[in-house]
C-alpha atoms as a PDB file:
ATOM      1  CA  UNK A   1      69.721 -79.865  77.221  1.00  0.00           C
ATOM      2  CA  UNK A   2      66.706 -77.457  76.883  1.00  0.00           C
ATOM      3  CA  UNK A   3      68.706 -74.621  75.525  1.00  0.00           C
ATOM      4  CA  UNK A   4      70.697 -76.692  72.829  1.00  0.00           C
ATOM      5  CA  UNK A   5      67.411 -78.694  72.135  1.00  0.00           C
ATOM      6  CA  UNK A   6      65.504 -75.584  71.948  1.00  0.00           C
ATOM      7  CA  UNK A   7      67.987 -73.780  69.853  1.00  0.00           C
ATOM      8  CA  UNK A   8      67.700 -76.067  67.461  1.00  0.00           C
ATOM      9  CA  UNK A   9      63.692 -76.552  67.339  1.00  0.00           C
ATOM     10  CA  UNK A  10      63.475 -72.583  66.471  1.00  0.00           C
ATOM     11  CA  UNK A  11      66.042 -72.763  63.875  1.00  0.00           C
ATOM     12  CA  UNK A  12      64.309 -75.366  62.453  1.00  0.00           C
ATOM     13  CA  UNK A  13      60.440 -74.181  62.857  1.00  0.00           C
ATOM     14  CA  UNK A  14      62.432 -70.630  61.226  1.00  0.00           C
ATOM     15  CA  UNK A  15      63.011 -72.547  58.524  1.00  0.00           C
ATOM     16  CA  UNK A  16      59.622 -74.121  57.971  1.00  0.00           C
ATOM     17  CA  UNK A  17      58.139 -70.809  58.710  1.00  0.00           C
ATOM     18  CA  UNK A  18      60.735 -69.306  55.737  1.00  0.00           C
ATOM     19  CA  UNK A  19      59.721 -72.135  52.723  1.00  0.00           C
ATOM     20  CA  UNK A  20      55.667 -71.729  53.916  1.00  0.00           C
ATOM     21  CA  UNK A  21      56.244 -68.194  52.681  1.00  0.00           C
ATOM     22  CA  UNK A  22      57.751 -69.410  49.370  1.00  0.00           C
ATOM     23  CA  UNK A  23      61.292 -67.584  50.389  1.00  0.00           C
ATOM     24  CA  UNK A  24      64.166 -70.015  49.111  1.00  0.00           C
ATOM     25  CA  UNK A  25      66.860 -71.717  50.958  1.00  0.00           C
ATOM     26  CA  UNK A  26      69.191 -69.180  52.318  1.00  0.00           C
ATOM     27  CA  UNK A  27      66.762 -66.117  51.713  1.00  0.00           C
ATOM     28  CA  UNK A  28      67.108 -63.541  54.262  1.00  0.00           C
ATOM     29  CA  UNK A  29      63.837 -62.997  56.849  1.00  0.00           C
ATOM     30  CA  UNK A  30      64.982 -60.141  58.976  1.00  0.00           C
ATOM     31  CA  UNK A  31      64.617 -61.182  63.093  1.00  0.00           C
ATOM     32  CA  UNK A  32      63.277 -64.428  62.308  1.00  0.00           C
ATOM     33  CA  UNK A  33      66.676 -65.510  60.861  1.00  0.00           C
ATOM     34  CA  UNK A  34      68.188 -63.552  64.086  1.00  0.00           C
ATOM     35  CA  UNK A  35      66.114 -64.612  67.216  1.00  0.00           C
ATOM     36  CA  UNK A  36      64.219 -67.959  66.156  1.00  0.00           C
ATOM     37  CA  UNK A  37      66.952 -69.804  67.985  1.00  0.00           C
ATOM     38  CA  UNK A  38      66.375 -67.910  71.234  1.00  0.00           C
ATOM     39  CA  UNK A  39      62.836 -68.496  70.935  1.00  0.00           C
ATOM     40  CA  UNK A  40      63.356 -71.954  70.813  1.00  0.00           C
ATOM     41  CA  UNK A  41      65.363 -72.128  73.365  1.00  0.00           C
ATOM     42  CA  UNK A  42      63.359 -69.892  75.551  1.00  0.00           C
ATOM     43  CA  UNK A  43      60.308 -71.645  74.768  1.00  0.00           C
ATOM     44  CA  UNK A  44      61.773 -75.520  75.765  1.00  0.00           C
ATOM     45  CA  UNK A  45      62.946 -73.541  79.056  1.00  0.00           C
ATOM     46  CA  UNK A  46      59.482 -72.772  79.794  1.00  0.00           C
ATOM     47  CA  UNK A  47      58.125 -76.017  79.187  1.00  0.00           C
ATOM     48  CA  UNK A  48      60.510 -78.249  80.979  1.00  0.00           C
ATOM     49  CA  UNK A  49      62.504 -76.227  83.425  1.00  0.00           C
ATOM     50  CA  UNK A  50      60.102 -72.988  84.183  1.00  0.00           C
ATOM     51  CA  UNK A  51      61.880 -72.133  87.227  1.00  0.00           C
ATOM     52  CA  UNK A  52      65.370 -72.091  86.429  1.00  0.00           C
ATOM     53  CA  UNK A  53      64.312 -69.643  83.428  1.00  0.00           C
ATOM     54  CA  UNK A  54      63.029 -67.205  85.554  1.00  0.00           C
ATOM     55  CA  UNK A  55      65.863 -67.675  88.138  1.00  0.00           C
ATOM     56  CA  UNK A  56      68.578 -67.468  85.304  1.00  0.00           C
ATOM     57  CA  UNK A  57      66.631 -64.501  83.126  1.00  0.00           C
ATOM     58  CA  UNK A  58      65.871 -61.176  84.267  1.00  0.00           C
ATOM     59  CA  UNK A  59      63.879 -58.727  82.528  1.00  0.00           C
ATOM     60  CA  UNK A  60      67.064 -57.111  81.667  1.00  0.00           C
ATOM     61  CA  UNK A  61      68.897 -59.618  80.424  1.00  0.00           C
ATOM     62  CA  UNK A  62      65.779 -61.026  77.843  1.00  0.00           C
ATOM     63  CA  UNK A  63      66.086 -57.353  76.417  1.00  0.00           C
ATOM     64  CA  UNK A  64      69.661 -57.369  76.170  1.00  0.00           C
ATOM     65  CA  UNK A  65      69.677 -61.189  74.506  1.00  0.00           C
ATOM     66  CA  UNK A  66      66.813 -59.977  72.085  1.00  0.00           C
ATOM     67  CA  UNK A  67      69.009 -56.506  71.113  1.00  0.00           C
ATOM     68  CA  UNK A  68      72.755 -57.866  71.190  1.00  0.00           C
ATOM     69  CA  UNK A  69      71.505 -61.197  69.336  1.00  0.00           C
ATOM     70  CA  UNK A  70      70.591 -59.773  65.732  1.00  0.00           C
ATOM     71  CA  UNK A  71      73.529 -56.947  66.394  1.00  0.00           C
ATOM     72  CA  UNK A  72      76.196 -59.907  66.507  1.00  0.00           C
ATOM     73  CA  UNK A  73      74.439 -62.303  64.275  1.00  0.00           C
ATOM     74  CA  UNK A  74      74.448 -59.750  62.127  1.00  0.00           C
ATOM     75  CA  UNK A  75      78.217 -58.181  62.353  1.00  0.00           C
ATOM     76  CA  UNK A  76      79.377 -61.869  62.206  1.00  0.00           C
ATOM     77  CA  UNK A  77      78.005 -62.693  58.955  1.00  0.00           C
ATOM     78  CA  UNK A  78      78.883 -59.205  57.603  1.00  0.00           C
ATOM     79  CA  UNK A  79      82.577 -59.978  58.325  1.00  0.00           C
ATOM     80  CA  UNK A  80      82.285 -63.568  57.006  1.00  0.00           C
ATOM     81  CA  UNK A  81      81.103 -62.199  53.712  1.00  0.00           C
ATOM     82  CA  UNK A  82      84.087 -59.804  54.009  1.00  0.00           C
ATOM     83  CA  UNK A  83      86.281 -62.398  54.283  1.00  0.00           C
ATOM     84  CA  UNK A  84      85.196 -64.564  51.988  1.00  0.00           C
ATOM     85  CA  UNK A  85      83.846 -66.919  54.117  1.00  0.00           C
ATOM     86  CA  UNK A  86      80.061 -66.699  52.718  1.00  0.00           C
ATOM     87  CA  UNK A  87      78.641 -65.691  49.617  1.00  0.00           C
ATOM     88  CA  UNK A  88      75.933 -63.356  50.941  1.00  0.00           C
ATOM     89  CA  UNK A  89      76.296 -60.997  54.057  1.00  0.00           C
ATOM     90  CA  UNK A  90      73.027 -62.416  55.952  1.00  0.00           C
END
């Protein structure tokens, strides 16, 4: 529940954090637009279920979540623009 709550509390503070600095719906913000959902989720983790974050997350795997993350988010909306899917590739 934390993770999916959590995921979608830093989306959403993202967004509020986007319009307070008069950027328009849809308007790229480069890693905020990439890792606000792992923050989120992160953050919930560490509020409500410490233990089982640092049980489940190693060092290494926070670095590779905060690299891979924007790489995929990224190359997936890159192809979805290619494909027609979106209008913008971000």
């Amino acid at each position: 529940f934390c993770l999916s709550a959590g995921a979608m509390l830093g989306d959403l503070l993202g967004s509020l954090i986007k319009r307070r600095v008069g950027l328009k719906r849809g308007a790229p913000l480069p890693l905020v637009d990439q890792l606000d959902f792992v923050a989120g989720a992160w953050l919930l983790l560490l509020v409500f279920a410490r233990d089982w974050f640092f049980a489940a997350f190693s060092l290494g795997v926070v670095i590779a979540v905060l690299i891979i993350t924007p790489l995929l988010h990224l190359s997936a909306n890159y192809i979805a623009f290619k494909m027609g899917k979106k209008k913008v590739p971000w």
